[in-house]
Protein backbone atom coordinates (compact mmCIF):
# COMPACT_ATOMS: atom_id res chain seq x y z
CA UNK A 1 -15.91 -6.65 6.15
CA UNK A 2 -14.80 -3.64 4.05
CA UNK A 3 -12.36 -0.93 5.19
CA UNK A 4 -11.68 2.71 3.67
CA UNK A 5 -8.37 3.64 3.68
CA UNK A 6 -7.81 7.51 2.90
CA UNK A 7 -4.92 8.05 0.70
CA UNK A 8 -2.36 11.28 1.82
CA UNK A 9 -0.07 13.09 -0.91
CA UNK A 10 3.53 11.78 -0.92
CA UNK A 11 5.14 14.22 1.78
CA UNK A 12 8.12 15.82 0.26
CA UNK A 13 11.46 15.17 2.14
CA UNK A 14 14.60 14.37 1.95
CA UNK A 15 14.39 10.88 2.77
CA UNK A 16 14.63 7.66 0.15
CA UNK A 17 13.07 4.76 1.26
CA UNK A 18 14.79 1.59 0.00
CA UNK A 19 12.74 -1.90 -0.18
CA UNK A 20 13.99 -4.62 1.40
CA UNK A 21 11.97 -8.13 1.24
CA UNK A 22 8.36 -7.84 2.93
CA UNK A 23 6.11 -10.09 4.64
CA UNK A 24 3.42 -11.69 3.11
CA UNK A 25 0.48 -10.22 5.02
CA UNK A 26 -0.05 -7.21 7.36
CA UNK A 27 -2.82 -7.24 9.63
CA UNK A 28 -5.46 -4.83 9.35
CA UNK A 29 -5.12 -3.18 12.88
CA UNK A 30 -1.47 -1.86 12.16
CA UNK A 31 -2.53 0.12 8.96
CA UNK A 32 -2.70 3.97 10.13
CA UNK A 33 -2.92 5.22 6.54
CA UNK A 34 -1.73 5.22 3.14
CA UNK A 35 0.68 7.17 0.60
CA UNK A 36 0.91 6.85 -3.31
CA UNK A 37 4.48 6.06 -4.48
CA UNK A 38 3.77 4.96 -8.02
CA UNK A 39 1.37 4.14 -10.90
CA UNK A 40 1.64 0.42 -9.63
CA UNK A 41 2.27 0.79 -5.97
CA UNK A 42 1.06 1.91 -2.72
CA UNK A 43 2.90 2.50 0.46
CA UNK A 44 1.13 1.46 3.79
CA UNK A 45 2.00 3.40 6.84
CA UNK A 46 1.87 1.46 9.94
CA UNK A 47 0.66 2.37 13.56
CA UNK A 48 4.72 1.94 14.58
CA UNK A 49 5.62 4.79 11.42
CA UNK A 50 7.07 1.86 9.69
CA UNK A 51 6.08 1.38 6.32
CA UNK A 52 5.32 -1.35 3.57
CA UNK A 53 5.13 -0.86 -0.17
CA UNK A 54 2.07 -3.25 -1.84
CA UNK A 55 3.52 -3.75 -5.58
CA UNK A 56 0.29 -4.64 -7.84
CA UNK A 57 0.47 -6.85 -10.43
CA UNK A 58 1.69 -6.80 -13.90
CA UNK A 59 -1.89 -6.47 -15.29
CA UNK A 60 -2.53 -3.55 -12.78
CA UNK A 61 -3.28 -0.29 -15.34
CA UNK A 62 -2.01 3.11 -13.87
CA UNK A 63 -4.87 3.34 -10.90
CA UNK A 64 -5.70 7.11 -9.22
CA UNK A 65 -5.68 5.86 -5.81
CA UNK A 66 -5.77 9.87 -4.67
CA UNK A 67 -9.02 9.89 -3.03
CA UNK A 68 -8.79 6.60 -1.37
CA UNK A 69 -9.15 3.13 -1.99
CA UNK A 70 -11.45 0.03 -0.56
CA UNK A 71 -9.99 -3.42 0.83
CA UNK A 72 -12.06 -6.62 1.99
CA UNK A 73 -9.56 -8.42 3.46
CA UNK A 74 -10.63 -12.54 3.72
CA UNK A 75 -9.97 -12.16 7.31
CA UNK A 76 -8.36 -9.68 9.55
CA UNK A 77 -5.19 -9.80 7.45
CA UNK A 78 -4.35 -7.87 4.03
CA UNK A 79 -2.03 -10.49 2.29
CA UNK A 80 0.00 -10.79 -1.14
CA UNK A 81 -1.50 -12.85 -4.14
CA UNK A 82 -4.79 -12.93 -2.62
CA UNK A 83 -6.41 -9.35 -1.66
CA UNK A 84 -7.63 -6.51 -4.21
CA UNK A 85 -7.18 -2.97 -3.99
CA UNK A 86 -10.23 -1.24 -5.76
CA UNK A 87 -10.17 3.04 -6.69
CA UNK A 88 -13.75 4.47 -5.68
CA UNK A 89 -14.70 4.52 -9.34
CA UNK A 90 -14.38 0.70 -9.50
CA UNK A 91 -11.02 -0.44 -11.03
CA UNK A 92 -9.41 -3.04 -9.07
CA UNK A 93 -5.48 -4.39 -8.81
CA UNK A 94 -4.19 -7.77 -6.88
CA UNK A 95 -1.67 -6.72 -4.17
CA UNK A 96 1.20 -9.37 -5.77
CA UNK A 97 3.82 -8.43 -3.18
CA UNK A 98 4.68 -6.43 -0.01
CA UNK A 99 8.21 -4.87 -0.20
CA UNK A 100 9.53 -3.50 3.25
CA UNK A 101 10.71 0.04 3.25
CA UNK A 102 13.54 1.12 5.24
CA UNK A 103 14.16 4.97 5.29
CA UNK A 104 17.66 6.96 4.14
CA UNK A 105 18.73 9.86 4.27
CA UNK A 106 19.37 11.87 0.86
CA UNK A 107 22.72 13.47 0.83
């Protein structure tokens, strides 16, 4: 099983979204997208409009993620320390931790 998961531009906005601890697997169904928010990280966007930030690795190099991204999840779950996010032109990062993200307002 392989998915494609298309990758959106970070919306601008005046909201911060703060990480709080994550769980340690999501399950494929509740993935509606995905956004960049760093050189190491991706934010999930979930069916519900809550979101989860996958931090990579410390090996991960800076990955262009803009055009999407493949996942073959071991089962119907994308979990920490085990799956691999891979850019179309073949690099590859380990997902070492999901990070929660709860939204505030910017004053």
């Amino acid at each position: 099983l392989i998915i494609s998961i298309p990758v959106r531009p970070r919306p601008r906005q005046r909201i911060e979204w703060v990480e709080e601890k994550g769980p340690k697997c999501i399950a494929v169904s509740r993935i509606a997208g995905a956004t960049l928010s760093g050189p190491s990280s991706i934010d999930f966007v979930l069916r519900d409009r809550r979101r989860v930030r996958a931090v990579m690795d410390d090996e991960c190099p800076a990955l262009d993620f803009y055009k999407g991204f493949y996942l073959q999840p071991e089962d119907e779950r994308i979990c920490a320390k085990r799956e691999t996010i891979q850019n179309r032109v073949g690099a590859s990062c380990r997902i070492q931790r999901f990070k929660a993200l709860v939204p505030q307002v910017k004053k």
